[in-house]
Protein backbone atom coordinates (compact mmCIF):
# COMPACT_ATOMS: atom_id res chain seq x y z
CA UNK A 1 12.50 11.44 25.76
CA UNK A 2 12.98 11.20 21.71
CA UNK A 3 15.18 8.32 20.48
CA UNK A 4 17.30 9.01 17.84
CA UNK A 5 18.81 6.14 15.99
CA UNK A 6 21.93 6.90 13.69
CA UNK A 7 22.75 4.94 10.57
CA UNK A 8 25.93 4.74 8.95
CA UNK A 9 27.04 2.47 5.81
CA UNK A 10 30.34 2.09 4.92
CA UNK A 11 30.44 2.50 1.28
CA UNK A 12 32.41 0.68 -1.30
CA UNK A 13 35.95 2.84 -1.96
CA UNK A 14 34.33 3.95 -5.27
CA UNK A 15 31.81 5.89 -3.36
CA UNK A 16 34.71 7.28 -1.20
CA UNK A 17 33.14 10.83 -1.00
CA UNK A 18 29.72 8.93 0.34
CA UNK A 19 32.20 8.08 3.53
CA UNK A 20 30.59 10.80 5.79
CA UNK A 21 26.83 9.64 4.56
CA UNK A 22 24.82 9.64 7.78
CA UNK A 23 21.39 10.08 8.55
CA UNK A 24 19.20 10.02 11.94
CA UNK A 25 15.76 8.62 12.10
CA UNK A 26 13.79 9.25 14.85
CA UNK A 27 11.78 6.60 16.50
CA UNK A 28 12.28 3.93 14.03
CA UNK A 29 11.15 1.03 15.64
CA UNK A 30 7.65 3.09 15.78
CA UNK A 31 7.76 4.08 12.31
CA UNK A 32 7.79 0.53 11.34
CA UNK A 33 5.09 -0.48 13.27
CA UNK A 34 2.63 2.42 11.75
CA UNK A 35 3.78 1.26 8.06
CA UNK A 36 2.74 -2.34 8.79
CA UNK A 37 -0.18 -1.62 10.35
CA UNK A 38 -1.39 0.63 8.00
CA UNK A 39 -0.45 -2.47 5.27
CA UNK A 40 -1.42 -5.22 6.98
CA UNK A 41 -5.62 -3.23 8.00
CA UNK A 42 -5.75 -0.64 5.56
CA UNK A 43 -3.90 -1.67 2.52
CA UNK A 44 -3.71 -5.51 2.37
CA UNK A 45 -6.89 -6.45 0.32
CA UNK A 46 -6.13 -3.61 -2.58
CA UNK A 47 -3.09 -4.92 -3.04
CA UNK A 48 -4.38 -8.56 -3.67
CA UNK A 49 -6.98 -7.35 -5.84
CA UNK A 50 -3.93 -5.81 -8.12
CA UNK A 51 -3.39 -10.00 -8.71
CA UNK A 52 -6.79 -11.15 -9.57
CA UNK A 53 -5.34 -14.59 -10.53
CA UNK A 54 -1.94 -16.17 -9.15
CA UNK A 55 -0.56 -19.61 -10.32
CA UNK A 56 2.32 -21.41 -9.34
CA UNK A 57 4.75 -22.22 -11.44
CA UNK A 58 3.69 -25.72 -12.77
CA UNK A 59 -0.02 -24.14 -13.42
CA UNK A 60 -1.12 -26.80 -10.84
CA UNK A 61 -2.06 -24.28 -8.40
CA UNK A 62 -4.65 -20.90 -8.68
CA UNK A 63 -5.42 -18.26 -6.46
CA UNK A 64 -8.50 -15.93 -7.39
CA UNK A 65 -9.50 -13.23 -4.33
CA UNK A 66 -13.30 -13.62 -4.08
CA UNK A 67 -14.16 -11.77 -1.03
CA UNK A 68 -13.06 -9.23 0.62
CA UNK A 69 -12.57 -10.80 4.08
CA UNK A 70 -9.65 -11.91 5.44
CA UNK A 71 -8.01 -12.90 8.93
CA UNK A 72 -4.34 -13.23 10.43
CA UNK A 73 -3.32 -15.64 13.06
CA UNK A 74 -1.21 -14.40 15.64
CA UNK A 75 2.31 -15.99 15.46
CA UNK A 76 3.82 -17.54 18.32
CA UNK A 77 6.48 -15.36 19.74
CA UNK A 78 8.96 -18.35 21.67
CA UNK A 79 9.22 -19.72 18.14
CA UNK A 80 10.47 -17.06 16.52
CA UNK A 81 13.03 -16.35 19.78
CA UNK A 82 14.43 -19.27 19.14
CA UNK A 83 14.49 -19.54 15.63
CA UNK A 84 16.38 -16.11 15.53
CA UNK A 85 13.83 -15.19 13.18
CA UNK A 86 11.16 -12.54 11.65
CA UNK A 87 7.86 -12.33 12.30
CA UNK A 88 5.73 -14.24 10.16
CA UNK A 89 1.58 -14.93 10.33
CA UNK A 90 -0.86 -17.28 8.43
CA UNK A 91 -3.17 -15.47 6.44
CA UNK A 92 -6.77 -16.90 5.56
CA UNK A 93 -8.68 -15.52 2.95
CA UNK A 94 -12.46 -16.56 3.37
């Protein structure tokens, strides 16, 4: 059985011929899940290496990607239940 989640937006009454704007997306949740996954093990260290140097604003702080290795801590699920909260995971670059 195929889910089929339907999004409508009210838009703002200058958009007033948007008002019937609807579109469906099939298995969203799923969708999702691919895309960070394919960020998060496929993707994650190119896009660091697009900022070979990050400082904070006060120049007190640098950040320069050395290796290519890298691990994520799983985050603890009861937290973020009752924090009413997104996901979020510590990453360690070694």
């Amino acid at each position: 059985m195929k889910k089929i989640i339907t999004l409508l937006a009210p838009p703002p009454s200058q958009f007033s011929f948007l008002s019937e704007f609807q579109f469906s997306l099939p298995e969203l949740r799923q969708i999702q899940f691919k895309s960070y996954y394919y960020f998060i093990y496929k993707n994650l260290i190119s896009e660091l290496n697009l900022f070979p140097e990050i400082f904070d604003l006060n120049q007190e702080f640098q950040f320069e990607l050395l290796n290519k290795e890298y691990k994520l801590i799983k985050p603890e699920k009861t937290n973020i239940k009752f924090q009413y909260n997104t996901y979020s995971s510590d990453l360690y670059v070694t």
